[in-house]
N, C-alpha and C. Protein backbone atom coordinates (compact mmCIF):
# COMPACT_ATOMS: atom_id res chain seq x y z
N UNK A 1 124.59 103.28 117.78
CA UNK A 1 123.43 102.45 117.56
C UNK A 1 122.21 103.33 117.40
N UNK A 2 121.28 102.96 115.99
CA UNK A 2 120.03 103.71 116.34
C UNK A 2 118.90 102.58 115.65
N UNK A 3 117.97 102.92 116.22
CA UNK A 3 116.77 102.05 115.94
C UNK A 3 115.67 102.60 115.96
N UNK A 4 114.72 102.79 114.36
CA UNK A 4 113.76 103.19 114.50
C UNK A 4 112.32 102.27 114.15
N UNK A 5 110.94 102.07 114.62
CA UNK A 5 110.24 100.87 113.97
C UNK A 5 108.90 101.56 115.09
N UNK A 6 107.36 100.79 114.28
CA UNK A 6 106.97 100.60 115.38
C UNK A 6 106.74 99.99 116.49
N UNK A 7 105.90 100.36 117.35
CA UNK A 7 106.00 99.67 118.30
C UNK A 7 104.68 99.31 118.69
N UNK A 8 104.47 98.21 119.65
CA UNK A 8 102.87 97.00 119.54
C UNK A 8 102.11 98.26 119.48
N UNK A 9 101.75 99.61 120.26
CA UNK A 9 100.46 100.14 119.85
C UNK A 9 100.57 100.95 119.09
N UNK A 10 101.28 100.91 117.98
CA UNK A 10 101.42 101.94 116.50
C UNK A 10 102.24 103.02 116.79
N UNK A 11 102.97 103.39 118.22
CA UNK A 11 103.46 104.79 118.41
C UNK A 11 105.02 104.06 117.43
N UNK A 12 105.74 104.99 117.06
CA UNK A 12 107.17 104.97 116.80
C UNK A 12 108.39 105.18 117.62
N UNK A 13 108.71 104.28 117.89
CA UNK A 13 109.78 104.38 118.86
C UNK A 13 110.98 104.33 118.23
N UNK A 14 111.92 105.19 118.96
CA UNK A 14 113.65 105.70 118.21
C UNK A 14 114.26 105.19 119.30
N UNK A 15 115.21 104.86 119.39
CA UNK A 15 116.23 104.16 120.26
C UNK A 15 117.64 104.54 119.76
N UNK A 16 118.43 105.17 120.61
CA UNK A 16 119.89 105.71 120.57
C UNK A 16 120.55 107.07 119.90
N UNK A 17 120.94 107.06 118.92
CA UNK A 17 121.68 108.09 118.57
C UNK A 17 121.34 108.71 117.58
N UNK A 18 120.41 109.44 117.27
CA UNK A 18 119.83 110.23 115.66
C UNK A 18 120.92 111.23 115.25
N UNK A 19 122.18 110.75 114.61
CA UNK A 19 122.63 111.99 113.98
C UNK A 19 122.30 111.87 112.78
N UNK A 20 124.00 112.62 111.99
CA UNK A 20 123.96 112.52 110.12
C UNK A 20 124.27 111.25 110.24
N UNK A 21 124.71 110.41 110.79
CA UNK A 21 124.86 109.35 110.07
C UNK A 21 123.60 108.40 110.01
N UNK A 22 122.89 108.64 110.62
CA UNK A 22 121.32 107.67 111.13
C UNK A 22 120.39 108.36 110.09
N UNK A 23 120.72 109.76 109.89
CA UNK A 23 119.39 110.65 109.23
C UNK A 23 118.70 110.53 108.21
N UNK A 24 119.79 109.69 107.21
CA UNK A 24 118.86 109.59 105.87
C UNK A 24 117.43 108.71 106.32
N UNK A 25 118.52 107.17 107.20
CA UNK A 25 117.73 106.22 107.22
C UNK A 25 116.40 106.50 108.18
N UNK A 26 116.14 107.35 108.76
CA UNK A 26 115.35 108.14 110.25
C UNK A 26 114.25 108.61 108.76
N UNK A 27 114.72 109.28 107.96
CA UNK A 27 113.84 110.02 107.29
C UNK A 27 113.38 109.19 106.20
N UNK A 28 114.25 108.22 105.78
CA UNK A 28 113.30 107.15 104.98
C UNK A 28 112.09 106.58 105.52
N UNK A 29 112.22 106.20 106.77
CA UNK A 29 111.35 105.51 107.84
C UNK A 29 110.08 106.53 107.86
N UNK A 30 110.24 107.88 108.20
CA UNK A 30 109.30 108.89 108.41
C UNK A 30 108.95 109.13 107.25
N UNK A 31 109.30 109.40 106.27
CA UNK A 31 108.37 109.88 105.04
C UNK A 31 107.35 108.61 104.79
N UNK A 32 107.63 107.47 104.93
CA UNK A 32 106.56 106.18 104.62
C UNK A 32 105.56 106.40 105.47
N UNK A 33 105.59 107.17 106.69
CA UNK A 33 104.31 107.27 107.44
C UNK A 33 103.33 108.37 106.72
N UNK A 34 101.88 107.65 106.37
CA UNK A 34 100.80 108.72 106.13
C UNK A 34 100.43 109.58 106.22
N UNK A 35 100.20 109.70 107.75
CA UNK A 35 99.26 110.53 108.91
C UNK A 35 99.71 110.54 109.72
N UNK A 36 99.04 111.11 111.14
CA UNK A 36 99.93 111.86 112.40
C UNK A 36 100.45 110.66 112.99
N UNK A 37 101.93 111.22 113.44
CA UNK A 37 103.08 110.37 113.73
C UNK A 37 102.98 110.60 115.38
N UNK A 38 103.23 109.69 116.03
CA UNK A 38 103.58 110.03 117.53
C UNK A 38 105.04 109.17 117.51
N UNK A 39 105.84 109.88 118.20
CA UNK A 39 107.08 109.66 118.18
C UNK A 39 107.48 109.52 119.90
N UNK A 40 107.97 107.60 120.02
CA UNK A 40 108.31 107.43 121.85
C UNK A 40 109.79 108.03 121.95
N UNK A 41 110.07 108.70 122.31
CA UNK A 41 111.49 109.09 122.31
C UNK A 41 112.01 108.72 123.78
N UNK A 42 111.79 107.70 124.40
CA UNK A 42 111.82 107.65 125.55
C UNK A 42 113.63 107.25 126.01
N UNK A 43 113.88 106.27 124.75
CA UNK A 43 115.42 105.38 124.79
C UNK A 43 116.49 106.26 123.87
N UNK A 44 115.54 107.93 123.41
CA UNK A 44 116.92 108.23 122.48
C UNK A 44 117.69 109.16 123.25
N UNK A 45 119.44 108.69 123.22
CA UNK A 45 119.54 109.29 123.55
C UNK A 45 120.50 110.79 123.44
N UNK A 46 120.75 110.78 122.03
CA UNK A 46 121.51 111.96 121.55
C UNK A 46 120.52 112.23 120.27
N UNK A 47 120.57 113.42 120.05
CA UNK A 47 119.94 114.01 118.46
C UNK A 47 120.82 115.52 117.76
N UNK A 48 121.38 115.04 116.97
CA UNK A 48 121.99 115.69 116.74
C UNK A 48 121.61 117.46 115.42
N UNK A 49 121.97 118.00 114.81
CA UNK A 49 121.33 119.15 113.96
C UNK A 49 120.91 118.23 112.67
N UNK A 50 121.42 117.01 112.09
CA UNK A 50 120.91 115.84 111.22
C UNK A 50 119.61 115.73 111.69
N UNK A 51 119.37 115.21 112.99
CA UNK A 51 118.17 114.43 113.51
C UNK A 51 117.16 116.06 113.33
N UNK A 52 117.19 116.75 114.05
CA UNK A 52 116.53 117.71 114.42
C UNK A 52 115.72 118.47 112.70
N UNK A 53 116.47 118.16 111.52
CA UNK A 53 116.16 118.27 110.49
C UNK A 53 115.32 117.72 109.88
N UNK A 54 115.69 116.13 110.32
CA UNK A 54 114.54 114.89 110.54
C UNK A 54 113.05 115.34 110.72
N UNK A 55 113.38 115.99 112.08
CA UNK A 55 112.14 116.01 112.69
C UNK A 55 111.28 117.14 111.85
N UNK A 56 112.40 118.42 111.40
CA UNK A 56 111.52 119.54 110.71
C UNK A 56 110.87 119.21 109.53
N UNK A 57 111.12 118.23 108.77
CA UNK A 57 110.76 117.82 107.57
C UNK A 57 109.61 116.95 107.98
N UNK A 58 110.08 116.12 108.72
CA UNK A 58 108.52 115.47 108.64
C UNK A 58 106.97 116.23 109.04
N UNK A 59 107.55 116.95 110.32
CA UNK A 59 106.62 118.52 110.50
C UNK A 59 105.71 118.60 109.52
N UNK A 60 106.76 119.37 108.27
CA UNK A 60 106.24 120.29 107.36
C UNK A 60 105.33 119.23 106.58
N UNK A 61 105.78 118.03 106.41
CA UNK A 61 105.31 117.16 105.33
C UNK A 61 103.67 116.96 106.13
N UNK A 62 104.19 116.80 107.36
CA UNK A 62 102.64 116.21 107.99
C UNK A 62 101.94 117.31 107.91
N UNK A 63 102.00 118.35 108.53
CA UNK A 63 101.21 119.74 108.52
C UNK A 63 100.77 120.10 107.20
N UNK A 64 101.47 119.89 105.71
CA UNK A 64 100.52 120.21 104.48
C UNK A 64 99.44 119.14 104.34
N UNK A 65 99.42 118.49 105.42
CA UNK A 65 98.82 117.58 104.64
C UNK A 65 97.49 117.50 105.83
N UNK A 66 97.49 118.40 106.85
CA UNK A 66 96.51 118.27 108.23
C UNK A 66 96.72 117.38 109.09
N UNK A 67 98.17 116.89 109.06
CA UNK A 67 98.09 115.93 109.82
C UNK A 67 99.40 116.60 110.96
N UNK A 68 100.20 115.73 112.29
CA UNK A 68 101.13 116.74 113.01
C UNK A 68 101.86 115.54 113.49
N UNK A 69 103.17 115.92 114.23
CA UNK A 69 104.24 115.28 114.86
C UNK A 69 103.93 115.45 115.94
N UNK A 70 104.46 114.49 116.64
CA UNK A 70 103.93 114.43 118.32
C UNK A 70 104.95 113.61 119.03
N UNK A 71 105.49 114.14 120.09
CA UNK A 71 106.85 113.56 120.54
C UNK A 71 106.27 113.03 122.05
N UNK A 72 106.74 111.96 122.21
CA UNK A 72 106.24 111.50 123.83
C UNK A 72 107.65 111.14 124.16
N UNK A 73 107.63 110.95 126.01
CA UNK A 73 108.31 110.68 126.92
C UNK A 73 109.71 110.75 126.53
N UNK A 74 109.90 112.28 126.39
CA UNK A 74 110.99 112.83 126.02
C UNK A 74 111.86 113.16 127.06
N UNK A 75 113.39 112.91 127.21
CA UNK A 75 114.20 113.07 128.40
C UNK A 75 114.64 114.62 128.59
N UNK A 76 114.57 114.99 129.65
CA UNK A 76 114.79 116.50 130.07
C UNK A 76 115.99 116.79 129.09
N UNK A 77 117.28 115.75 128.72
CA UNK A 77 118.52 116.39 128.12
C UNK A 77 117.76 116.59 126.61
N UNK A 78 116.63 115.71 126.31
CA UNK A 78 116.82 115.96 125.04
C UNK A 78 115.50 117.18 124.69
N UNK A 79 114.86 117.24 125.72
CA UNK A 79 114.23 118.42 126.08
C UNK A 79 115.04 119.47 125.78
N UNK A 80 115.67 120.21 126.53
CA UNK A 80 116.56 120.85 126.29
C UNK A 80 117.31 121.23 125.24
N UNK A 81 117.17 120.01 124.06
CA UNK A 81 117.61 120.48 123.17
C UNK A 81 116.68 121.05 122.31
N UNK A 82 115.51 120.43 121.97
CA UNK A 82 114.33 121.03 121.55
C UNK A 82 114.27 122.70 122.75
N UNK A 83 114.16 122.91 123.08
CA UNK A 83 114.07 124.01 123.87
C UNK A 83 115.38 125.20 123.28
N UNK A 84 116.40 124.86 123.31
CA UNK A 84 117.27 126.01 122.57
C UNK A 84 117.58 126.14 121.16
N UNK A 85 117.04 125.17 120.29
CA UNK A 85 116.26 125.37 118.91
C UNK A 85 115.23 125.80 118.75
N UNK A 86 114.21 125.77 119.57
CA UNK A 86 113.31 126.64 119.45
C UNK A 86 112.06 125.71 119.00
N UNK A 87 112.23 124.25 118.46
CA UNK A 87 111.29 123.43 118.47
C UNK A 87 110.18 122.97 119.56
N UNK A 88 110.60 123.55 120.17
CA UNK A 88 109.34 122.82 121.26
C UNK A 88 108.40 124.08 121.47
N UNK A 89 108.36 125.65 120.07
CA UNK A 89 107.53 125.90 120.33
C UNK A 89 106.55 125.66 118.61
N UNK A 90 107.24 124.34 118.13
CA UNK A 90 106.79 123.48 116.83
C UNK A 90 106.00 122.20 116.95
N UNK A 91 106.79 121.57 118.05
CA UNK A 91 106.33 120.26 117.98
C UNK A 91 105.28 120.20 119.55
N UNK A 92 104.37 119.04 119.35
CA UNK A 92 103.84 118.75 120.64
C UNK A 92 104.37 117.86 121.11
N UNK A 93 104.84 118.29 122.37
CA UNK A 93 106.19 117.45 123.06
C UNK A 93 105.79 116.96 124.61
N UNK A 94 105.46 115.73 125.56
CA UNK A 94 105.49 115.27 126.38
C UNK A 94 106.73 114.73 127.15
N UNK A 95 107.00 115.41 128.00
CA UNK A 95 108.38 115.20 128.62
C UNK A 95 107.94 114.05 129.45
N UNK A 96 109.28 113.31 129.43
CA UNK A 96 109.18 112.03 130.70
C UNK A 96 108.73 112.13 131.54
N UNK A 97 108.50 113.22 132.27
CA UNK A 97 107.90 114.18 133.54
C UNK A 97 106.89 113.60 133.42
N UNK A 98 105.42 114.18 132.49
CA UNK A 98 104.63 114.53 132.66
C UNK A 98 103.51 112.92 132.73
């Protein structure tokens, strides 16, 4: 199961499983956004090297353009994964923690 949309105060919320099979549709969703994206990652809970591609593309797309990706209430596992890719020294990332 994956679910991406916004949510009542404009952030984007993902829900469940971002692999290849979710990714095209993850990145259809993200390229329609304008400007800086904040992303609730609070309910996802696998991301796979599909998803994580997701995320680099929209990056790049937002950053030519002055705008940035922004990840909130992110779970330590999926922390972790951003952390041994090396993205979390890319993205601005708020762990569930904080």
């Amino acid at each position: 199961m994956f679910e991406i949309d916004f949510g009542e105060d404009g952030v984007i919320v993902v829900v469940g499983r971002l692999d290849a099979a979710e990714a095209d549709r993850a990145q259809a969703f993200l390229d329609e956004v304008p400007g800086a994206c904040v992303l609730d990652m609070q309910k996802l809970e696998y991301i796979s090297s599909a998803g994580l591609g997701v995320l680099l593309k929209t990056h790049k797309r937002l950053t030519a353009v002055g705008s940035g990706l922004k990840m909130i209430k992110v779970s330590s596992h999926i922390n972790d994964i951003f952390k041994y890719s090396g993205f979390d020294r890319l993205f601005e990332i708020e762990t569930a923690d904080d």
